[in-house]
N, C-alpha and C. Protein backbone atom coordinates (compact mmCIF):
# COMPACT_ATOMS: atom_id res chain seq x y z
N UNK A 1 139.36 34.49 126.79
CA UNK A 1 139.82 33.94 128.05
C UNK A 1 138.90 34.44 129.15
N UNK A 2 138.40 33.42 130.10
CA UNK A 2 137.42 33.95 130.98
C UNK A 2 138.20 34.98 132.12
N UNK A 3 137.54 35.61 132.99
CA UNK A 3 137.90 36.76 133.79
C UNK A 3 138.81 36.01 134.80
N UNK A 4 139.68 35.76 135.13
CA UNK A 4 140.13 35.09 136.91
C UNK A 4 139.10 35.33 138.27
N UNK A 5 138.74 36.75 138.01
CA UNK A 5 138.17 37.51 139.29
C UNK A 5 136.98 37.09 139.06
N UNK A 6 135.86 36.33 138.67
CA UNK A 6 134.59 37.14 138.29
C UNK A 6 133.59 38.05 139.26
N UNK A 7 133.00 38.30 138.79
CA UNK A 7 132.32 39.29 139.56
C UNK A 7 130.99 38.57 140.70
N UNK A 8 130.87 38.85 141.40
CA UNK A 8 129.91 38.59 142.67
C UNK A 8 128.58 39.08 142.26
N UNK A 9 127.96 38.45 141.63
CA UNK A 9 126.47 38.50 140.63
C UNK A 9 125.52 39.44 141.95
N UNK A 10 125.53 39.01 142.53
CA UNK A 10 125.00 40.29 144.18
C UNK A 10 125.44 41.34 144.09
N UNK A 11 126.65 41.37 143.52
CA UNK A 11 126.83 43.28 143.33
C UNK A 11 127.35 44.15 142.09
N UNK A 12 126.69 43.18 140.82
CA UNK A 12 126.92 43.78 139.99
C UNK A 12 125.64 44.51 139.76
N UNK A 13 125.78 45.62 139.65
CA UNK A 13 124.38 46.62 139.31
C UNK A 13 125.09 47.80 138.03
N UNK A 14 123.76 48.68 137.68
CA UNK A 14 123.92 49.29 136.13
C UNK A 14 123.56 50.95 137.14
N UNK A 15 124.05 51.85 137.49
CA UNK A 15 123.35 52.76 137.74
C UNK A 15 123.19 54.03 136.67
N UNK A 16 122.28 54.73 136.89
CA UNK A 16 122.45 56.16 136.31
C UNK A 16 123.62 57.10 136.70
N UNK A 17 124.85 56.81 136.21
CA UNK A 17 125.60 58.00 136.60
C UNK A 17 126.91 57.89 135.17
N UNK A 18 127.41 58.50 135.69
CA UNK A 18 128.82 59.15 134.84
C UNK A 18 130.15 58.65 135.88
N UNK A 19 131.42 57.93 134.80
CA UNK A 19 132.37 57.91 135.43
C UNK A 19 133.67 58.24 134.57
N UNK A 20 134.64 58.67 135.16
CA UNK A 20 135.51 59.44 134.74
C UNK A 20 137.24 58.91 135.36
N UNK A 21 138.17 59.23 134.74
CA UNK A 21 139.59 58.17 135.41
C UNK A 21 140.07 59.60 135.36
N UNK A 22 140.87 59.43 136.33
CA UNK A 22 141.76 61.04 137.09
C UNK A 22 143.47 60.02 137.18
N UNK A 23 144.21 60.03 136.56
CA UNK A 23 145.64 59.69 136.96
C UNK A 23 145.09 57.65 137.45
N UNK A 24 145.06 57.03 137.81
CA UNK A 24 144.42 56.00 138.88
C UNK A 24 143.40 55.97 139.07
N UNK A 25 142.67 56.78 139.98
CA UNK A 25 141.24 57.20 140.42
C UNK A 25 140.14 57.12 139.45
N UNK A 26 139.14 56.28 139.40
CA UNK A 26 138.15 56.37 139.01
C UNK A 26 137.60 57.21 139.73
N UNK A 27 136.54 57.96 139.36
CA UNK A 27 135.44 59.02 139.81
C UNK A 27 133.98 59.11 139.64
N UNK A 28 133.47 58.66 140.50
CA UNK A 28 131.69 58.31 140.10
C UNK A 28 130.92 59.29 140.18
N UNK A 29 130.19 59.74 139.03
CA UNK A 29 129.17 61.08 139.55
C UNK A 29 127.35 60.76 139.32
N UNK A 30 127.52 60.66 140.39
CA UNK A 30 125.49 60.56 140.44
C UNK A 30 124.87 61.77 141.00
N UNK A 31 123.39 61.79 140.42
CA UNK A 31 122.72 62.39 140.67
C UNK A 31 121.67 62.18 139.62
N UNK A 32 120.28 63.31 140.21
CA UNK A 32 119.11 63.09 139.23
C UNK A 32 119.29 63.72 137.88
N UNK A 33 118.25 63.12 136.95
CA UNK A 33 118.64 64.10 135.39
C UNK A 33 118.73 65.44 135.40
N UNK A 34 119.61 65.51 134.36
CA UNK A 34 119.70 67.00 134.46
C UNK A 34 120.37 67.33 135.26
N UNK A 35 121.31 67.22 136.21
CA UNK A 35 122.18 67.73 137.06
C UNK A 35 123.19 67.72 136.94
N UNK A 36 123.67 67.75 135.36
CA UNK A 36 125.01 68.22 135.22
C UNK A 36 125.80 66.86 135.27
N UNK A 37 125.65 65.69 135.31
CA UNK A 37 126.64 65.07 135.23
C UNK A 37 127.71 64.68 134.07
N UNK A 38 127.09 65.03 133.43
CA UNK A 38 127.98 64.35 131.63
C UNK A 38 129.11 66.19 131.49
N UNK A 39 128.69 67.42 131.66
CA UNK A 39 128.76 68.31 131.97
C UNK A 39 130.02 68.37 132.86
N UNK A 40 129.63 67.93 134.14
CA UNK A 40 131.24 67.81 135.28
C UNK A 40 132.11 66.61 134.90
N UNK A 41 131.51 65.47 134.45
CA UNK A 41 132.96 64.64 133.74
C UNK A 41 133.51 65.39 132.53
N UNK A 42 132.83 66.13 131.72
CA UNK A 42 133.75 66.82 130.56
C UNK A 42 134.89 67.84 131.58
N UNK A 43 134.22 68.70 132.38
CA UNK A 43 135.39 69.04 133.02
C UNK A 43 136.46 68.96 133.81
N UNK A 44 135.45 67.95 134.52
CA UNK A 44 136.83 66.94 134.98
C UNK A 44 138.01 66.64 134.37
N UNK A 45 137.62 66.03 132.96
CA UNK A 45 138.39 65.51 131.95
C UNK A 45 139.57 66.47 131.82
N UNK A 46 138.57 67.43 131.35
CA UNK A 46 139.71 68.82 130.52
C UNK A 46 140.64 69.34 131.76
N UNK A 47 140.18 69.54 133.17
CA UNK A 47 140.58 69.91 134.00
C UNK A 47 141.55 69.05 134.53
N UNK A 48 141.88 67.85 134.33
CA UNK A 48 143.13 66.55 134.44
C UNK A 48 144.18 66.84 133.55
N UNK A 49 143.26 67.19 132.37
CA UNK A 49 144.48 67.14 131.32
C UNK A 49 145.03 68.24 131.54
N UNK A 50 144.62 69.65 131.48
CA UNK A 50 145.74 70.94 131.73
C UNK A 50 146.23 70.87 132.77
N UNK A 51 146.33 69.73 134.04
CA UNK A 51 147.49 70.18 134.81
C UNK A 51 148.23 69.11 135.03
N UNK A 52 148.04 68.01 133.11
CA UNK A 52 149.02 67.11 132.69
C UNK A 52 148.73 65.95 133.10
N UNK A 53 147.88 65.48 133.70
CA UNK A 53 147.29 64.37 134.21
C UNK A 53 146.44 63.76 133.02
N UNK A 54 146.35 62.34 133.39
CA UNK A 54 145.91 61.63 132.09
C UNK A 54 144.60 61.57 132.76
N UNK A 55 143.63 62.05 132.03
CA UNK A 55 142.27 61.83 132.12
C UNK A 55 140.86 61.75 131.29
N UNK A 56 140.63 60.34 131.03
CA UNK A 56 139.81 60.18 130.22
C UNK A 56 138.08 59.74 130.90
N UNK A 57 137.03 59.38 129.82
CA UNK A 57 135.78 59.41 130.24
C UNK A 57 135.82 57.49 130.48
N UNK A 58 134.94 57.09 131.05
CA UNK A 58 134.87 55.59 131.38
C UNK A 58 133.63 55.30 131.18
N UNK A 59 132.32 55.98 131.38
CA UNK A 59 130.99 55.47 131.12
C UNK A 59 130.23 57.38 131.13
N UNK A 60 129.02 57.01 130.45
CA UNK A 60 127.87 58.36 130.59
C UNK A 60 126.59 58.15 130.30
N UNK A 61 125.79 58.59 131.98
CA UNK A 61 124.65 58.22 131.73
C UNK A 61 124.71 56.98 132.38
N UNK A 62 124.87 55.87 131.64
CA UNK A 62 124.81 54.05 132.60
C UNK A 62 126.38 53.60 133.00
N UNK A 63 126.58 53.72 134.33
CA UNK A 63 127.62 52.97 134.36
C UNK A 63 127.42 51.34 135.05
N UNK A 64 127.89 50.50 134.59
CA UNK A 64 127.86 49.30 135.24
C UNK A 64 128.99 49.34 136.23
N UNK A 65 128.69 48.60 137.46
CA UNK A 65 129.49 49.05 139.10
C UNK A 65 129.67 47.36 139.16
N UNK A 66 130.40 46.77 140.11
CA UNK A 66 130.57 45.40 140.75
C UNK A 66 131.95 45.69 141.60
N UNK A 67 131.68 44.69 142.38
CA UNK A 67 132.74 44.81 143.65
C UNK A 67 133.62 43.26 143.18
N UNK A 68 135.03 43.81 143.34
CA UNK A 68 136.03 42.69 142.77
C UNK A 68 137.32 42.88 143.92
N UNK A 69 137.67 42.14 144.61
CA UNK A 69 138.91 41.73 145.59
C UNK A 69 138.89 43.22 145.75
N UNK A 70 137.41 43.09 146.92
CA UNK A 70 137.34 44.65 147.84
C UNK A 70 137.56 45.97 147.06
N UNK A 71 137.45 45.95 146.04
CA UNK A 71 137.21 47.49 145.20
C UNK A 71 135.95 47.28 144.60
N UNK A 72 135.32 48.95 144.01
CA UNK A 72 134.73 48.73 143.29
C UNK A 72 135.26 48.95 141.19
N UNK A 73 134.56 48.54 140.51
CA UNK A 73 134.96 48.59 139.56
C UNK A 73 134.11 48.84 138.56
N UNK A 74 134.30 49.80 137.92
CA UNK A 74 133.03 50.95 136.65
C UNK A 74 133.69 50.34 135.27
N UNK A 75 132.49 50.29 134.79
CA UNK A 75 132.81 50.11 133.04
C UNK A 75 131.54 50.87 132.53
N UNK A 76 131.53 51.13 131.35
CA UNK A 76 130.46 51.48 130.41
C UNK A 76 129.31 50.84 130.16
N UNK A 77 128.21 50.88 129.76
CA UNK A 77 127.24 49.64 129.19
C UNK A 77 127.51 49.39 128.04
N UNK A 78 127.72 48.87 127.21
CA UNK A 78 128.23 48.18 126.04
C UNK A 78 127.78 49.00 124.56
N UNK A 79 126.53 49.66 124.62
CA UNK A 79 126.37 50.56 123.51
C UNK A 79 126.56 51.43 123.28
N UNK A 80 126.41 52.30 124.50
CA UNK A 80 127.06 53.40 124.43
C UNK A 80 128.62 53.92 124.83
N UNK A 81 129.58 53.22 125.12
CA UNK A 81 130.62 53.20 125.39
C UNK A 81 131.43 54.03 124.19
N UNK A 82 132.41 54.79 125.02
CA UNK A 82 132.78 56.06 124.06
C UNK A 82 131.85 57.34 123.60
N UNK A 83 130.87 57.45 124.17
CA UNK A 83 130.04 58.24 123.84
C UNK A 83 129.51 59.44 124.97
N UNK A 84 129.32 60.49 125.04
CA UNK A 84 128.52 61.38 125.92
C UNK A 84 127.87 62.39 125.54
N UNK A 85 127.06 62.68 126.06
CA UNK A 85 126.06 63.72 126.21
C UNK A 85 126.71 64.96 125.60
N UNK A 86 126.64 66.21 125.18
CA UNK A 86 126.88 67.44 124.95
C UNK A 86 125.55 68.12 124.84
N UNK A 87 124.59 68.94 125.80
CA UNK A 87 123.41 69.83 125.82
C UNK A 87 123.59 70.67 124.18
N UNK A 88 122.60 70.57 123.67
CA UNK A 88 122.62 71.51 122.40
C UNK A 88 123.61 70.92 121.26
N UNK A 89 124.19 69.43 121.40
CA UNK A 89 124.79 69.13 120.43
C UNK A 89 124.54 67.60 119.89
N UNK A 90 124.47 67.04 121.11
CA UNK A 90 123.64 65.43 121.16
C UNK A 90 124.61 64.92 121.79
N UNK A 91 124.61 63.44 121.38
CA UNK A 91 125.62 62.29 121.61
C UNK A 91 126.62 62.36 120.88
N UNK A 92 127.98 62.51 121.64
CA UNK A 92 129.10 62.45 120.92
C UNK A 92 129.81 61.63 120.95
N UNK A 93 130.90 61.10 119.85
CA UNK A 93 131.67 60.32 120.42
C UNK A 93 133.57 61.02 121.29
N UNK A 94 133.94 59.85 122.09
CA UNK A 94 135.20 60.78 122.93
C UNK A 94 136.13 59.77 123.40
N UNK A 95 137.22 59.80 123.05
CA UNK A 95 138.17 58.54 123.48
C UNK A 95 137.43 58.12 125.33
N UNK A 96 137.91 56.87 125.80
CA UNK A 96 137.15 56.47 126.54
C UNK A 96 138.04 55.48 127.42
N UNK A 97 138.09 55.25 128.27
CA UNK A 97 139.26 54.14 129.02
C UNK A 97 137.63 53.01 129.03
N UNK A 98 138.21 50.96 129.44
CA UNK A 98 137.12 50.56 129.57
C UNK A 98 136.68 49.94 131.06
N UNK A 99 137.27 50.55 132.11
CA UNK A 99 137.04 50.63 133.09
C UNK A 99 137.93 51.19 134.07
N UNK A 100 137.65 51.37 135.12
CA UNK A 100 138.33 52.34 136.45
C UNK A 100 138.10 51.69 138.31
N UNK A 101 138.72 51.79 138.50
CA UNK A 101 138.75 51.49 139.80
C UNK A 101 137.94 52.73 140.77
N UNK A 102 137.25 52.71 141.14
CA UNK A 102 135.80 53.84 142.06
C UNK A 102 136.67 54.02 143.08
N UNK A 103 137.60 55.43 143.29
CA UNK A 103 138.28 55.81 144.56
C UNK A 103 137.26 57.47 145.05
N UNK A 104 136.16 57.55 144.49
CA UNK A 104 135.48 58.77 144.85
C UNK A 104 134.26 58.40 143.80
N UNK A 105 133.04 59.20 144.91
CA UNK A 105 131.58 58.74 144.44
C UNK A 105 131.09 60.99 144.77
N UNK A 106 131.11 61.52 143.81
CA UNK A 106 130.60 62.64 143.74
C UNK A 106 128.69 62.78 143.22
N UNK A 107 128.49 63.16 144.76
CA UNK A 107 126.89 62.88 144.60
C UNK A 107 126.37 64.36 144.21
N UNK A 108 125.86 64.54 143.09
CA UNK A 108 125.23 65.83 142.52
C UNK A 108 123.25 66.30 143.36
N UNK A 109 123.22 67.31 143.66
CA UNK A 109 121.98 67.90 144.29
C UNK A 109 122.06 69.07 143.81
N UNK A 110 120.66 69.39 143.58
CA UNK A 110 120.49 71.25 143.41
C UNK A 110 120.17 71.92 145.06
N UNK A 111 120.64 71.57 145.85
CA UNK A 111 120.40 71.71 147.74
C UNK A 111 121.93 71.58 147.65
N UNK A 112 121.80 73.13 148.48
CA UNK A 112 123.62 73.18 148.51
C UNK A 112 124.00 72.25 149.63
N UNK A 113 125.01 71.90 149.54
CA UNK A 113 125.54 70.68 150.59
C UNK A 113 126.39 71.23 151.81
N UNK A 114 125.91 70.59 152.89
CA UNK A 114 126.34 71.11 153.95
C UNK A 114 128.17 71.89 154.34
N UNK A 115 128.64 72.78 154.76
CA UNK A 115 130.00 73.05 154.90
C UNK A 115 130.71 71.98 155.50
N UNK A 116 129.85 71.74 156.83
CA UNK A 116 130.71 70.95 157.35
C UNK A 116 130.04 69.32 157.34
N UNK A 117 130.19 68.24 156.81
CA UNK A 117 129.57 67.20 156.64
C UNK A 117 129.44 66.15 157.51
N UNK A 118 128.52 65.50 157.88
CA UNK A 118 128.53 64.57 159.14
C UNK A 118 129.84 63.02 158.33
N UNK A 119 130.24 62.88 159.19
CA UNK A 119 131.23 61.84 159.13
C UNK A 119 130.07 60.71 157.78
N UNK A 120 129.26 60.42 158.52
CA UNK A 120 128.63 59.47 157.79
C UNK A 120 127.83 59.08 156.02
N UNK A 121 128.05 61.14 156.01
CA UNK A 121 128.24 61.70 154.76
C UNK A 121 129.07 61.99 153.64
N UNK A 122 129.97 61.63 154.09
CA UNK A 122 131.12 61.10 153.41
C UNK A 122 131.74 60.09 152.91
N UNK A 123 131.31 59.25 152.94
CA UNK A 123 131.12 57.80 152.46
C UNK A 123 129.85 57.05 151.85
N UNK A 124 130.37 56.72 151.04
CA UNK A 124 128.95 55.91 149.77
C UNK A 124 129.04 54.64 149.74
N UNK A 125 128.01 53.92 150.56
CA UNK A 125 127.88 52.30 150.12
C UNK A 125 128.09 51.82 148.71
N UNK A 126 128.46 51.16 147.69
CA UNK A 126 128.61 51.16 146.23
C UNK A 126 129.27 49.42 146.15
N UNK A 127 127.72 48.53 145.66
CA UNK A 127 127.88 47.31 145.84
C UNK A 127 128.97 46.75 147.10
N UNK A 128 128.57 47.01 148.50
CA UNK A 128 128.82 46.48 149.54
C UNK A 128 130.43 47.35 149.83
N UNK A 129 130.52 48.10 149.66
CA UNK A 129 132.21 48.34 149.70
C UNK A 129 131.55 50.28 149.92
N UNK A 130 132.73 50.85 151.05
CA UNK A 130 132.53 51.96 151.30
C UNK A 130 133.54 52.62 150.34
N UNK A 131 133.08 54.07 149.65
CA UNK A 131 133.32 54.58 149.11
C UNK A 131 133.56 55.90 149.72
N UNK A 132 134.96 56.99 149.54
CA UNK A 132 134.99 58.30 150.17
C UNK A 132 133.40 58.98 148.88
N UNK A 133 133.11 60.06 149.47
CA UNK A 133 132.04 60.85 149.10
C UNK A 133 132.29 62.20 149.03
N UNK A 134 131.85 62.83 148.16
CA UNK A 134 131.87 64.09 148.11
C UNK A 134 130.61 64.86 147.64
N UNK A 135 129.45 65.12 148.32
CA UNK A 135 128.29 65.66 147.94
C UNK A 135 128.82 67.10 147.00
N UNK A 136 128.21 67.84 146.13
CA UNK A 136 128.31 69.38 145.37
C UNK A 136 126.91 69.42 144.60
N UNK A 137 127.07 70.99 144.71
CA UNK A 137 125.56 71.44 144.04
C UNK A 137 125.75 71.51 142.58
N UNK A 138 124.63 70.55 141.93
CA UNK A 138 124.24 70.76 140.84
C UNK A 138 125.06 71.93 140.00
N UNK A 139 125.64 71.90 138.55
CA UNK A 139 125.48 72.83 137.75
C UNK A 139 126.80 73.95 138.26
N UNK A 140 127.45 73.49 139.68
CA UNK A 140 128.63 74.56 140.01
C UNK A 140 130.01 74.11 139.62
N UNK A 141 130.47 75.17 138.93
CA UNK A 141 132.21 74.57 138.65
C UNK A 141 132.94 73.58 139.42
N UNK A 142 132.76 72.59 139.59
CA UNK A 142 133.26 71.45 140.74
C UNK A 142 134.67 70.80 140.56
N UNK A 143 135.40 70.82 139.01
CA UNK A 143 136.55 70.29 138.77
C UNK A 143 137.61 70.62 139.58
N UNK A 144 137.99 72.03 139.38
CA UNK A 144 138.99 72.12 140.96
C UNK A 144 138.90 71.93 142.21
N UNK A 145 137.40 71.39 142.98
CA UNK A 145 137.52 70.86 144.03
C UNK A 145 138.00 69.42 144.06
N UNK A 146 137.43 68.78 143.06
CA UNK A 146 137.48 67.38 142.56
C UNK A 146 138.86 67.14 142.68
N UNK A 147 139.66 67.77 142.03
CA UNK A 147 141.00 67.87 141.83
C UNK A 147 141.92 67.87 142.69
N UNK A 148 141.48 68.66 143.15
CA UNK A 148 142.50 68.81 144.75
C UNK A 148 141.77 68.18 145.80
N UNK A 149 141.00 67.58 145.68
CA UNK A 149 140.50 66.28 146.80
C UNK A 149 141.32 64.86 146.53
N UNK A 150 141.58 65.17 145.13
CA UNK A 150 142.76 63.76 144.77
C UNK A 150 143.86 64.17 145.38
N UNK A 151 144.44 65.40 144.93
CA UNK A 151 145.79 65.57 145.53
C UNK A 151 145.86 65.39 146.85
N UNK A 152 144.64 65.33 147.76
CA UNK A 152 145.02 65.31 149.13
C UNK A 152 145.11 63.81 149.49
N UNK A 153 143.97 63.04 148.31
CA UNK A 153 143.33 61.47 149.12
C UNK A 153 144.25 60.53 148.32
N UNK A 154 144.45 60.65 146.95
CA UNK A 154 144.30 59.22 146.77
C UNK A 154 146.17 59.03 146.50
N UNK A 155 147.00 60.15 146.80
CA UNK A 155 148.57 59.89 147.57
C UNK A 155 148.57 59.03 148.66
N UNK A 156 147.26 58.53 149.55
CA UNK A 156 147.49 57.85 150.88
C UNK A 156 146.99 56.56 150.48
N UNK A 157 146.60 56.06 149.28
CA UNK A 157 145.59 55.15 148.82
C UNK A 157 146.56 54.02 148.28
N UNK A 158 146.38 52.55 148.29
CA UNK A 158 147.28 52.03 148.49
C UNK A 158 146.52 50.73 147.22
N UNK A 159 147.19 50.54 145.67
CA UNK A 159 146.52 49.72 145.23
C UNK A 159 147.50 48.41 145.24
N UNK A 160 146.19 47.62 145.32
CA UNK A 160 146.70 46.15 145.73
C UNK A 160 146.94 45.46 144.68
């Protein structure tokens, strides 16, 4: 059966990143190689689940992005789906949801990120649709910030 919604061929794009489902919340993590991203969605993951929250992986490495009735929306690329990274172990496979709704875009840097962030830094363009943002340095325990940035944001978030 074809899609109802389809997607707006202008903003479907494939990026390099990792995405992850928190309760609702999809969670986008970009950054350059090597910066830990496959790494902070595993903990993300684990870090959802011990405080009982359902949280599984959605894409690693390529996620495909498109904007659908004003959200954005993550899926996997088709071969590797169910699969991620583990340093020193390879490609694994890992139960997997097959897409998420993008309510946070976590941008990875080895440049620690500012304390206090300019307004305009906080938000991620992501196929035409603003996204809240959360810059963190490379390689640092980030799941409990992640975590409790949901508990604060996405209680006010309203799905249509």
């Amino acid at each position: 059966m074809p899609d109802p919604l389809p997607a707006d061929a202008s903003t479907l794009r494939t990026l390099h990143a990792s995405c992850v489902l928190v309760g609702e919340a999809g969670i986008l993590i970009e950054g350059p190689s090597g910066a830990g991203k496959s790494t902070l969605a595993r903990e993300i993951v684990a870090a959802g689940r011990l405080t009982g929250r359902f949280a599984r992986l959605v894409s690693d490495d390529r996620t495909r992005v498109e904007a659908r009735s004003g959200r954005v929306i993550a899926r996997a690329v088709g071969a590797i789906a169910g699969r991620i990274e583990v340093r020193g172990l390879g490609i694994l496979g890992t139960p997997h949801e097959d897409s998420a709704v993008v309510r946070l875009v976590l941008s990875l840097s080895s440049d620690e990120p500012p304390r206090l962030p300019d307004p305009e830094e906080t938000q991620a363009p992501l196929c035409g649709i603003m996204v809240p943002r959360l810059s963190l340095r490379s390689r640092a325990a980030s799941a409990p910030l992640v975590l409790a940035w949901l508990d604060t944001q996405v209680s006010t978030l309203v799905t249509l």
